[in-house]
Protein backbone atom coordinates (compact mmCIF):
# COMPACT_ATOMS: atom_id res chain seq x y z
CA UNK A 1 -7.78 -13.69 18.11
CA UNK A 2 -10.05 -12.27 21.04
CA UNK A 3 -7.75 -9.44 22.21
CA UNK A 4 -8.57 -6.11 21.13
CA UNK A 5 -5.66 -5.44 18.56
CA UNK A 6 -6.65 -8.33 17.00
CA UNK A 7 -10.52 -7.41 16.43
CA UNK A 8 -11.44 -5.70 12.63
CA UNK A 9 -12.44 -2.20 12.40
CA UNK A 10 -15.75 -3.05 11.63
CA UNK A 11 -16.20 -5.80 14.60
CA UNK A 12 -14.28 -2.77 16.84
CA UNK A 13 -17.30 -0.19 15.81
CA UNK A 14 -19.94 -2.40 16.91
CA UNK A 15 -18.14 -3.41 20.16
CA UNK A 16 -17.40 -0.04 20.94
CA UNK A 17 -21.24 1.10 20.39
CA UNK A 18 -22.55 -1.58 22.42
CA UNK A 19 -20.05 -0.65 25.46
CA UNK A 20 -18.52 -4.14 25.39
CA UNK A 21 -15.11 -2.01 24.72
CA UNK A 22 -14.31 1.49 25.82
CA UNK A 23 -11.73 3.53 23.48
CA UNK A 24 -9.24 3.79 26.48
CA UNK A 25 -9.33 -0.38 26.54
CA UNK A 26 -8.67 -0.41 22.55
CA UNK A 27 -6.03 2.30 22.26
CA UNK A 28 -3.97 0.96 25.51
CA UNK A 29 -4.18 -2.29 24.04
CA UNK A 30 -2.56 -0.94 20.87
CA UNK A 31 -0.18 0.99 22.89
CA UNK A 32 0.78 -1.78 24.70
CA UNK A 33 1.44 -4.44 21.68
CA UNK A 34 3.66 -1.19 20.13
CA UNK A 35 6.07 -1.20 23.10
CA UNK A 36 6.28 -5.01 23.35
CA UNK A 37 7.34 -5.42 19.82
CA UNK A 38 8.89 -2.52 18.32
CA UNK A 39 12.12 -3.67 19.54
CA UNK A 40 11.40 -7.06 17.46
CA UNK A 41 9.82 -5.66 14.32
CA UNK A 42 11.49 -1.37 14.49
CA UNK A 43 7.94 -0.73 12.28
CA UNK A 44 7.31 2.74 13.93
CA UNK A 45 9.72 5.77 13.31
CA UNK A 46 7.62 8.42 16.26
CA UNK A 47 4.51 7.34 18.22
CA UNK A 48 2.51 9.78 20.50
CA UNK A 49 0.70 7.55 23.59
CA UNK A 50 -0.39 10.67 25.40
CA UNK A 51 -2.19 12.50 22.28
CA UNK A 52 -3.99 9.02 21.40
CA UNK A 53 -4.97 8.59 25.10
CA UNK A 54 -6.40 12.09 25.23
CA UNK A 55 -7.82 11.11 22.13
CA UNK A 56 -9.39 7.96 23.35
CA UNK A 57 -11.08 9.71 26.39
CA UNK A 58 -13.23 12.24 24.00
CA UNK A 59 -14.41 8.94 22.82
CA UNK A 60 -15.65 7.88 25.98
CA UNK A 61 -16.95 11.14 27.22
CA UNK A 62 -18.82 11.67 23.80
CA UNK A 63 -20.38 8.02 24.72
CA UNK A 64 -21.28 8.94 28.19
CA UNK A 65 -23.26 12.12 26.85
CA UNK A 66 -25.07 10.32 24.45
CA UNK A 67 -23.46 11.73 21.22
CA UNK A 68 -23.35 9.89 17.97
CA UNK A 69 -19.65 8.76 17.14
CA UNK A 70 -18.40 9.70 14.06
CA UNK A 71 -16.89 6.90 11.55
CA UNK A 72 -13.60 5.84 12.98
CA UNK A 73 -14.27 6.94 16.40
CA UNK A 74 -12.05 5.26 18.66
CA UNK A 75 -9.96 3.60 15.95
CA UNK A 76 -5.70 3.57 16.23
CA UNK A 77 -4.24 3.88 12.71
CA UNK A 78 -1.35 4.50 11.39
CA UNK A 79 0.44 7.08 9.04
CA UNK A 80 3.74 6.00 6.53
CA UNK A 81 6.26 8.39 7.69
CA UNK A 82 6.33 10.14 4.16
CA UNK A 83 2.65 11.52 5.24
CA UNK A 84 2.40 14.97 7.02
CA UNK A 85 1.10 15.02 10.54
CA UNK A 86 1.42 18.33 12.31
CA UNK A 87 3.74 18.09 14.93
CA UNK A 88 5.46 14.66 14.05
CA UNK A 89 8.32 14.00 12.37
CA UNK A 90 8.38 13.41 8.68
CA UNK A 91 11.69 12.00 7.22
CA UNK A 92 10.74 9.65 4.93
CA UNK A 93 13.37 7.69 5.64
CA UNK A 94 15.82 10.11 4.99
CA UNK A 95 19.16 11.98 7.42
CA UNK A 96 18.71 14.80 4.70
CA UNK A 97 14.88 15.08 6.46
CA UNK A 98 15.63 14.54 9.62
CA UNK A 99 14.52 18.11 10.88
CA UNK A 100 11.80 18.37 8.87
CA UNK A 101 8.06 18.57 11.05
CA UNK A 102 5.19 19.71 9.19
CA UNK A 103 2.67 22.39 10.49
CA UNK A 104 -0.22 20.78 8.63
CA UNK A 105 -1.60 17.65 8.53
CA UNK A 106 -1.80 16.05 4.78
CA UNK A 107 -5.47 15.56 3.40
CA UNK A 108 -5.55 11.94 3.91
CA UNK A 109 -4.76 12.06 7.58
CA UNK A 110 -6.78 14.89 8.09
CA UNK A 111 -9.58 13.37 6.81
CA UNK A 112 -9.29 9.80 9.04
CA UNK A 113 -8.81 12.44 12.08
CA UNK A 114 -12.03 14.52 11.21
CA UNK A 115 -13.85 10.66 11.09
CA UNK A 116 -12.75 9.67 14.73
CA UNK A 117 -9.57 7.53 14.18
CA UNK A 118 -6.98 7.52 16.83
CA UNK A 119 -3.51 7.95 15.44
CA UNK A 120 -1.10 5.98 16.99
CA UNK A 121 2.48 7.11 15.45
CA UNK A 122 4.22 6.94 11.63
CA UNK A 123 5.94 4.26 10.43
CA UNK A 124 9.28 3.54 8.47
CA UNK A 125 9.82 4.00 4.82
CA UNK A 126 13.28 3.13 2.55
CA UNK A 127 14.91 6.86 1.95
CA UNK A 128 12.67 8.82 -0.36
CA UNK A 129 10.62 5.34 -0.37
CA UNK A 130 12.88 3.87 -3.44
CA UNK A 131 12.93 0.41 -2.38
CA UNK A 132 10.72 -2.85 -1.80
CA UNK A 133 12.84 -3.21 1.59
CA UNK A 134 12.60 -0.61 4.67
CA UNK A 135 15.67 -0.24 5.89
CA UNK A 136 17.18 3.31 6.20
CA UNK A 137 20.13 5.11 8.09
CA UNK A 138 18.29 7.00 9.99
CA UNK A 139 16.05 4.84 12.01
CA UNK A 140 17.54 0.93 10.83
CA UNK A 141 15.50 -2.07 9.19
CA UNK A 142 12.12 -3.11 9.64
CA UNK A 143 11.34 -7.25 10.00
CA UNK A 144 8.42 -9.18 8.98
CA UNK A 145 6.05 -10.39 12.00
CA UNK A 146 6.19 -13.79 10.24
CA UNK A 147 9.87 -13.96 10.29
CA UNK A 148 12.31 -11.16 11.50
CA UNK A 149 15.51 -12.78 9.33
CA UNK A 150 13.04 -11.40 6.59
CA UNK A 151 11.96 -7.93 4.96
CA UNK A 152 8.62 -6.69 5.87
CA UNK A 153 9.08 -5.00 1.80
CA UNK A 154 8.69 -1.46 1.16
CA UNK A 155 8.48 1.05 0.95
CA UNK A 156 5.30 1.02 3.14
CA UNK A 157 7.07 -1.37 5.40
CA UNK A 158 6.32 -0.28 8.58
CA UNK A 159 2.79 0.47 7.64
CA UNK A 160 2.35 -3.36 6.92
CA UNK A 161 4.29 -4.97 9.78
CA UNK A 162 2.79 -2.84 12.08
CA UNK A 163 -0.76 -4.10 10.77
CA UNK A 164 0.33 -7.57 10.78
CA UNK A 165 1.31 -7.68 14.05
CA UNK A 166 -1.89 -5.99 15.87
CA UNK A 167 0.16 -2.94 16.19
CA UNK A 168 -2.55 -0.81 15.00
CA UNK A 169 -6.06 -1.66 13.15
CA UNK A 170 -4.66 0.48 9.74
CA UNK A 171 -3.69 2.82 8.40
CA UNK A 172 -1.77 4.85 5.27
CA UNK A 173 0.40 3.88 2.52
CA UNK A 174 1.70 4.94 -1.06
CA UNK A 175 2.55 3.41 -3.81
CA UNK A 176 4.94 4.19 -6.99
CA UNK A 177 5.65 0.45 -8.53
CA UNK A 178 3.61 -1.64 -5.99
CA UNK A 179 4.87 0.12 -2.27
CA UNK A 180 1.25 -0.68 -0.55
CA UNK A 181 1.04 -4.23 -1.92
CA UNK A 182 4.28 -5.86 -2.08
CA UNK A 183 4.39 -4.81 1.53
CA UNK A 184 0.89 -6.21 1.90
CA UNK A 185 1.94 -9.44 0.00
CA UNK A 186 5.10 -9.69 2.34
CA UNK A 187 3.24 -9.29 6.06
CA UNK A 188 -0.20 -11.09 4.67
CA UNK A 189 -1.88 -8.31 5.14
CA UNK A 190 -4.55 -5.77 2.56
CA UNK A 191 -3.39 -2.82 0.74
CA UNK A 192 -5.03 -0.79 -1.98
CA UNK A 193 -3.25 1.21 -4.81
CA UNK A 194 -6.14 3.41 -5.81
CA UNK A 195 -6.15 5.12 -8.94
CA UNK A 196 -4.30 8.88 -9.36
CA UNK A 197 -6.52 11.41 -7.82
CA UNK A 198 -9.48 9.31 -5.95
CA UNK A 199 -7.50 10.17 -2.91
CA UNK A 200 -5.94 12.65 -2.54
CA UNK A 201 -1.94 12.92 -2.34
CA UNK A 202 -1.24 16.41 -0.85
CA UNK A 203 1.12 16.63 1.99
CA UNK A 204 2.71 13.51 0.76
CA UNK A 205 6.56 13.30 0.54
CA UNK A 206 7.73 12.88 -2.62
CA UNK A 207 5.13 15.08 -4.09
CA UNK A 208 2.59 13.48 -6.75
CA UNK A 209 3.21 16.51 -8.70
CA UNK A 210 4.57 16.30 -12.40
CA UNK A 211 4.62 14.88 -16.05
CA UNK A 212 4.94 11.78 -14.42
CA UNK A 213 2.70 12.57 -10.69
CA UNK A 214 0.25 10.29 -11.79
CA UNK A 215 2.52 7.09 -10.36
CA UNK A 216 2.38 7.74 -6.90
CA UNK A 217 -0.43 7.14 -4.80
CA UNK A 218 -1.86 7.27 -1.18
CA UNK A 219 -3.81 4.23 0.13
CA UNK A 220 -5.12 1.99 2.80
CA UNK A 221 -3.47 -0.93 4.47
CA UNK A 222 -5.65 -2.93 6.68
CA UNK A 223 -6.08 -6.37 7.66
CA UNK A 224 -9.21 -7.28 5.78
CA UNK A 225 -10.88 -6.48 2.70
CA UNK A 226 -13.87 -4.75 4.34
CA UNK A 227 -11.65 -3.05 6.74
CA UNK A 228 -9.99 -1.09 3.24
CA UNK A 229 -13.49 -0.19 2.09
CA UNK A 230 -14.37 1.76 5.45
CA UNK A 231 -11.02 3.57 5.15
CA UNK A 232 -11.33 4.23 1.52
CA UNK A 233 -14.91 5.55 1.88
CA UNK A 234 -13.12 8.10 4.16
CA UNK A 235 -9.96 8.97 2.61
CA UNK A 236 -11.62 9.37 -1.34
CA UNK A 237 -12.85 11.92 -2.71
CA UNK A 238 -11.77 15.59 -4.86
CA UNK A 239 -9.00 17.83 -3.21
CA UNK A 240 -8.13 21.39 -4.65
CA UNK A 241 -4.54 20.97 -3.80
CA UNK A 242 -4.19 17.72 -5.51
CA UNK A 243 -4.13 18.36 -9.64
CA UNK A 244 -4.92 15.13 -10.50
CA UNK A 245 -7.62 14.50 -8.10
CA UNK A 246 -10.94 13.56 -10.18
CA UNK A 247 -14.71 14.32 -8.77
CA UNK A 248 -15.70 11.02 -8.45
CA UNK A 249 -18.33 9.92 -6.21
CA UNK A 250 -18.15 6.58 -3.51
CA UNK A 251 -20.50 4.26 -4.61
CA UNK A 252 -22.24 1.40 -3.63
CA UNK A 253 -22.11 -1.86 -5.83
CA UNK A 254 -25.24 -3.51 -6.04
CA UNK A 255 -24.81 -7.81 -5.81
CA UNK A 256 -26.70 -7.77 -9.23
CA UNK A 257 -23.91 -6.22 -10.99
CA UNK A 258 -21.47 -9.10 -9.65
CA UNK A 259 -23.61 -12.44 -11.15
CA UNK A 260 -21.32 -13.61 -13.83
CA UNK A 261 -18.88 -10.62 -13.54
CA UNK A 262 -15.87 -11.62 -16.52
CA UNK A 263 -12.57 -11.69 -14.49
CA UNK A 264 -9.39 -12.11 -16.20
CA UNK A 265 -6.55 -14.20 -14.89
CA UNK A 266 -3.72 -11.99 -16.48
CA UNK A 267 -1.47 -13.31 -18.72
CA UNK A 268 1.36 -11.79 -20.38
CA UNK A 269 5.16 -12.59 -21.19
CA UNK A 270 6.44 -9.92 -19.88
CA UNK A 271 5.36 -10.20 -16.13
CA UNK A 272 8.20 -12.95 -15.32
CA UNK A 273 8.31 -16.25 -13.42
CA UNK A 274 6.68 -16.77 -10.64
CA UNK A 275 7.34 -19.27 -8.46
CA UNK A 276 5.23 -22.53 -8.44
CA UNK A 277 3.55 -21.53 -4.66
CA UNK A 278 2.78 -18.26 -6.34
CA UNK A 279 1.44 -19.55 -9.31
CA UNK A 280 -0.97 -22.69 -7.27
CA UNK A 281 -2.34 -19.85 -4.56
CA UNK A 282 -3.55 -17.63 -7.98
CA UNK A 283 -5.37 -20.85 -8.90
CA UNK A 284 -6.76 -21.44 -6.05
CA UNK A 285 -8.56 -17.96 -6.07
CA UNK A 286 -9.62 -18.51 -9.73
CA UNK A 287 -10.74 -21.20 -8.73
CA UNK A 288 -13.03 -19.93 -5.48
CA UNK A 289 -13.66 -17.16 -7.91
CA UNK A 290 -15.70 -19.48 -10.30
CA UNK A 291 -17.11 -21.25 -7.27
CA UNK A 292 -18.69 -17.82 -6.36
CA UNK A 293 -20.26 -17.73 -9.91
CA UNK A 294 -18.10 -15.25 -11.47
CA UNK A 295 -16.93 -15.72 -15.27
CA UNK A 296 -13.14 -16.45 -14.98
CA UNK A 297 -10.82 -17.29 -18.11
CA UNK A 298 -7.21 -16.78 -18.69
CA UNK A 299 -6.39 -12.79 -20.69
CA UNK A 300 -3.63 -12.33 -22.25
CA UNK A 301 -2.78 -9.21 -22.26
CA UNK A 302 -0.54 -7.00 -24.44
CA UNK A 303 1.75 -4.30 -24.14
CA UNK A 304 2.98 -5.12 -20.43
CA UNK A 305 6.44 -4.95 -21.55
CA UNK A 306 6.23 -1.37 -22.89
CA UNK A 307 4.22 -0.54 -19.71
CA UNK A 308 7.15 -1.51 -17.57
CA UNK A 309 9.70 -0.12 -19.97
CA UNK A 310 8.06 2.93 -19.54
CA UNK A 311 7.37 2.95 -15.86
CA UNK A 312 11.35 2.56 -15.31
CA UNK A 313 11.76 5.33 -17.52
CA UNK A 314 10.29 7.45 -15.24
CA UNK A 315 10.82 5.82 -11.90
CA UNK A 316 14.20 5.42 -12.75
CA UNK A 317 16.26 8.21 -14.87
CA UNK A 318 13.70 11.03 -14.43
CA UNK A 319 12.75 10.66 -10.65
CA UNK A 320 16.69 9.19 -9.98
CA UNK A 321 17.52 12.86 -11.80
CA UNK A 322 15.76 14.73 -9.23
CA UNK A 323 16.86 12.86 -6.24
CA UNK A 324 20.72 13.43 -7.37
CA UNK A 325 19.87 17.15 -8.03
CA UNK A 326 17.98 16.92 -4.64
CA UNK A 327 20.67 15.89 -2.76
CA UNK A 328 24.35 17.35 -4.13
CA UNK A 329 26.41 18.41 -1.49
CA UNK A 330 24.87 16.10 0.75
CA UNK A 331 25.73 12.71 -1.15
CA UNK A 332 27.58 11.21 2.11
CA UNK A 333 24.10 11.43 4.34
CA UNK A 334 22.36 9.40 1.64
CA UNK A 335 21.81 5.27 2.63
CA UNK A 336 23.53 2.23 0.48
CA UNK A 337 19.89 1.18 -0.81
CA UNK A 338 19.60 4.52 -2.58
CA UNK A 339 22.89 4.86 -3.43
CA UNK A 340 22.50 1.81 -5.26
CA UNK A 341 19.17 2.78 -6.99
CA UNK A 342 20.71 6.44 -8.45
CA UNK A 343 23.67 4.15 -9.44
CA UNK A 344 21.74 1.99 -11.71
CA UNK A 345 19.31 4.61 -12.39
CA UNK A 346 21.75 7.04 -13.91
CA UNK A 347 23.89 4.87 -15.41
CA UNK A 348 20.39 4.97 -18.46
CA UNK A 349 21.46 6.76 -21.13
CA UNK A 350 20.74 9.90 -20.45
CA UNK A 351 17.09 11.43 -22.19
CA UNK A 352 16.43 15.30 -23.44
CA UNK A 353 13.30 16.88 -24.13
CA UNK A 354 12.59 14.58 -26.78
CA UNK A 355 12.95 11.22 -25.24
CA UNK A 356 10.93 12.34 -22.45
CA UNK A 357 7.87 13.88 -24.32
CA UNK A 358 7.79 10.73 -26.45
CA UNK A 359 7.42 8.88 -23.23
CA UNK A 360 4.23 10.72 -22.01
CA UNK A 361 2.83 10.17 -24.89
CA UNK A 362 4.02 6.37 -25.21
CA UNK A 363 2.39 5.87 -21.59
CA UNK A 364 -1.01 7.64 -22.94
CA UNK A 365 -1.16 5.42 -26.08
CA UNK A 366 -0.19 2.29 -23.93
CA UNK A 367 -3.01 2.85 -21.36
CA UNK A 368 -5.20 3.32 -24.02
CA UNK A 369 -4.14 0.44 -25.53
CA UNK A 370 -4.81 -1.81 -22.26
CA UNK A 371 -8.06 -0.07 -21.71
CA UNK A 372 -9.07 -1.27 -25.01
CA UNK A 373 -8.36 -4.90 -24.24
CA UNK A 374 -10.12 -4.38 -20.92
CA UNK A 375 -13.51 -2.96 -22.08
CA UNK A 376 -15.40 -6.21 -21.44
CA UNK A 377 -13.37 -7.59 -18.60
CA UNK A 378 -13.36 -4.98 -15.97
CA UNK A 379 -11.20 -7.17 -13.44
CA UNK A 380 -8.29 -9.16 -13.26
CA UNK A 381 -6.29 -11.74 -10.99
CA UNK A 382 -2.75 -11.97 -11.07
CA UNK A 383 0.64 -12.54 -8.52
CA UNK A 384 1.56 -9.35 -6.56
CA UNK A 385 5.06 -10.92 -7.31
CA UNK A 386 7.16 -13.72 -8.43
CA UNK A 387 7.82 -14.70 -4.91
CA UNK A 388 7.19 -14.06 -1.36
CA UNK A 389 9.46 -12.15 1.07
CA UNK A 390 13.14 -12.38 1.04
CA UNK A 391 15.84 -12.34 3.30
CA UNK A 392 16.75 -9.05 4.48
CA UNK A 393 19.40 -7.38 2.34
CA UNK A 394 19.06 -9.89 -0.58
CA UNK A 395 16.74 -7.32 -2.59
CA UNK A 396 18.20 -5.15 -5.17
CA UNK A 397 18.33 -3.37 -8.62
CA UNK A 398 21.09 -5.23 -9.81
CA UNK A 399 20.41 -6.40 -13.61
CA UNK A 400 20.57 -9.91 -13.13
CA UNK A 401 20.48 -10.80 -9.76
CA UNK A 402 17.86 -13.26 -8.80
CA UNK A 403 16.38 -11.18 -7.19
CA UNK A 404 16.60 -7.62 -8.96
CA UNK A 405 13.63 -5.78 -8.53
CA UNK A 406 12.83 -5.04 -12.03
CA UNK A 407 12.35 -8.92 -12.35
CA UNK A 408 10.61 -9.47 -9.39
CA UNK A 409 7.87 -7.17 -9.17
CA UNK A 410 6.69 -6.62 -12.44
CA UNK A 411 3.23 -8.05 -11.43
CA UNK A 412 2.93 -4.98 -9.99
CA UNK A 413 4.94 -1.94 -11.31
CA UNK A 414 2.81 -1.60 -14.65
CA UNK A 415 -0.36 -0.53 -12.81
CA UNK A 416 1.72 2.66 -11.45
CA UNK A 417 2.25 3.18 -15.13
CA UNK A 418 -1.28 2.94 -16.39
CA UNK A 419 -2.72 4.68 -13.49
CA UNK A 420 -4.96 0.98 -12.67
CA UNK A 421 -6.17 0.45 -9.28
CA UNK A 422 -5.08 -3.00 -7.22
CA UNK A 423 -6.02 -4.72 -4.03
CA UNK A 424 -3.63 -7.50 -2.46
CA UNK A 425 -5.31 -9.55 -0.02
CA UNK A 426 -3.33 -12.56 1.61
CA UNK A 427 -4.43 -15.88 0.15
CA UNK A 428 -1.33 -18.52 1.02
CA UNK A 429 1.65 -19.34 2.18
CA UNK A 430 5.19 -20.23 1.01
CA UNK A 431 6.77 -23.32 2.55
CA UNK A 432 8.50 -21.31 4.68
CA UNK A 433 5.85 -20.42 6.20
CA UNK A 434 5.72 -16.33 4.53
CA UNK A 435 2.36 -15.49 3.14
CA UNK A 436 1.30 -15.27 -0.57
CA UNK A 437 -0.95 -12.60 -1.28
CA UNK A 438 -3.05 -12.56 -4.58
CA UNK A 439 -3.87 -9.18 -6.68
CA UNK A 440 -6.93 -7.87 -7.69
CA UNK A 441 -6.96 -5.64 -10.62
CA UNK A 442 -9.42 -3.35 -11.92
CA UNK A 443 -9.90 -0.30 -14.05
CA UNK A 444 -9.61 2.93 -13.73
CA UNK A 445 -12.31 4.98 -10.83
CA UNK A 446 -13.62 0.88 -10.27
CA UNK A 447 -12.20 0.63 -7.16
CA UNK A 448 -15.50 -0.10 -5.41
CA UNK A 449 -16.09 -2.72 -7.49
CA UNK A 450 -12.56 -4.16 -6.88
CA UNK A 451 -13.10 -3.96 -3.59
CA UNK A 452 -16.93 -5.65 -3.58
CA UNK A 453 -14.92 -9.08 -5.92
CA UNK A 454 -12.26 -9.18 -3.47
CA UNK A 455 -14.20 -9.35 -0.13
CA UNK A 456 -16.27 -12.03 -1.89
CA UNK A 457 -12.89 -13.77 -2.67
CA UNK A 458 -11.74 -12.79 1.03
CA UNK A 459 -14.96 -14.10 2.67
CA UNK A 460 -14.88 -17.56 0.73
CA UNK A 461 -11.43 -17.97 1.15
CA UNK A 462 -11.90 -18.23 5.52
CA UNK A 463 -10.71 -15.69 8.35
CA UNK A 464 -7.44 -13.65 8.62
CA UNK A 465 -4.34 -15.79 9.66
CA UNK A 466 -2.15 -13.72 12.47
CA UNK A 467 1.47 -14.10 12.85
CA UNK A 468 3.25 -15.93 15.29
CA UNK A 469 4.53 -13.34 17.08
């Protein structure tokens, strides 16, 4: 755990200040770890060596002249290949965007750039990032760094094994029904689904635009819980091009406001089975969670299953409406995994005018409903999912299929729904060896105090586990 791709952001600042590390040493590092296991993992879709090199040397002349360095100076990240970066390609796992390079970078990246950070290259995505595997026909399957015979998820897949395995120190994900933590959850690494607007989406692919723009998100994926905070505290804040995004102001939390914090461990009939490794490692936190003094009882908490009915309503027939509309002529360029998604999705009966205006206001009245029951208990604990990662190819939508996706992560797809922030941070492992991550929940804008509960859980819980690869 000495080598540079292995150090934390925040351990990488300090060494980097102190000249124990140049930028050049750092970013070659990183270079070199990409070309040793891209063929093993295929996590990247386009990396630049020469631009982050160039890059890396500003560092060290800025250094040499005595200039302050600016937040992520010096830094390699990584974008999800659905994110604009001028110059780079931008498919999002898709033949039918295969040409498509943006001019502009999106807001997100542009902000981590203006802060220092080194971009390294993009990383793969599912086509139009509608599955919890990354696998595509355009640039092939991702693996997990813990086991290649296994998906690294999706659909920031890349962004997570390429995290996992010291590829990079972070970087940029979204999420529509739990993209940046079953990933996270699958690779044992951190991911946070902010909520709608506190960072800003523009220049994403699909665009968070819409009755229904609110379930997509852009967040971090990093390796620790602190490491998320420093990203997040770059990447928030308002955005004229991005109509949901909310003036809300990074905060700090104070350590009085966590003494006996109420945490929920969430319970609720519609969420599924997990399995029994799942189910001991969210014990196991409740119970370090009570060690650290916080209030933690069991919630029970209602209207889940309308939540999810509701977030398949739109994830499903609307958006599966405007892929097929996106893509007629073109059907033979589009890949099995979202052929299979727009065959299930459209097969719904199909909804009018009315059907969908009753859902918009169905999902306001639900997430009023669940703010209600969450007034006094402003976080909860909960699987990311049923199980850890499967076998590549085994993942599906099939109704009934053990493991369909609408099964399998529930945990997660109701927070896209009710607009709720998460943070999965690793916490286990499944006898297999795969890692079991545990999510964080909180309310809406509270995503620095998410974040403060979860590196308290992260910190008593012991240091990062690496792969073996």
């Amino acid at each position: 755990m000495s080598a540079p791709f292995y150090l934390s952001i925040s351990e990488t600042q300090e060494k980097l200040r102190k000249r124990e590390l140049s930028a050049v040493e750092v970013v070659t590092a990183h270079l070199e770890r990409v070309q040793e296991l891209q063929p093993k993992l295929n996590a990247f879709v386009h990396f630049d060596a020469e631009s982050a090199l160039a890059r890396a040397r500003k560092v060290e002349t800025a250094l040499v002249h005595g200039e302050e360095l600016q937040a992520l100076a010096g830094i390699p990240l990584t974008v999800k290949s659905s994110m604009d970066v001028a110059g780079w390609p931008c498919p999002a796992g898709s033949l039918l965007r295969k040409g498509y390079v943006p001019a502009t970078d999106a807001v997100a990246v542009a902000r981590l750039e203006a802060a220092g950070a080194i971009l390294l290259g993009n990383t793969n995505a599912p086509e139009f990032l509608m599955a919890y595997e990354t696998n595509n026909l355009l640039t092939g399957k991702t693996s997990n760094p813990w086991n290649p015979e296994y998906s690294a998820g999706g659909s920031s897949g890349g962004e997570a094994a390429a995290i996992a395995a010291a590829c990079s120190m972070g970087g940029v994900g979204s999420d529509g029904g739990g993209s940046i933590r079953t990933p996270a959850h699958f690779s044992g690494i951190c991911g946070l689904k902010p909520t709608p607007g506190r960072i800003a989406a523009t220049g994403h692919f699909p665009p968070g635009a819409g009755a229904f723009g609110w379930i997509g998100v852009v967040g971090p994926m990093t390796r620790t819980v602190g490491d998320l905070r420093i990203l997040f505290r770059v990447m928030a804040g308002p955005e004229a091009g991005d109509a949901l995004s909310a003036p809300v102001p990074v905060r700090q939390v104070e350590a009085k406001e966590l003494q006996g914090l109420p945490i929920g461990i969430l319970e609720s009939g519609g969420l599924g089975r997990a399995t029994p490794e799942t189910l001991s490692t969210v014990r196991r936190a409740a119970q370090l969670l009570c060690d650290l003094n916080f209030r933690v009882e069991p919630l029970k908490l209602e209207k889940l299953d309308r939540a999810l009915e509701l977030w398949w309503f739109f994830f499903g027939p609307v958006i599966g409406h405007l892929i097929r509309e996106s893509a007629k002529g073109q059907e033979a360029l589009l890949s099995p995994m979202i052929r299979e998604y727009l065959e299930v999705a459209i097969a719904e009966p199909l909804f009018g005018v009315d059907e969908f205006m009753t859902a918009c206001a169905d999902r306001d009245l639900v997430r009023a409903e669940i703010l209600r029951q969450l007034r006094d208990v402003p976080v909860l604990l909960s699987p990311v999912s049923t199980a850890p990662a499967f076998e590549h190819g085994k993942g599906n939508y099939r109704e009934g299929d053990p493991y369909n996706y609408r099964d399998t992560m529930r945990f997660s797809q109701w927070l896209n729904l009710a607009g709720f922030p998460g943070v999965s941070l690793p916490f286990g492992k499944s006898p297999e060896g795969l890692p079991i991550n545990v999510q964080l929940i909180g309310r809406p804008h509270e995503e620095e105090l998410l974040l403060a509960v979860a590196e308290m859980l992260e910190q008593a819980r012991g240091p990062w586990q690496a792969p073996p690869i």
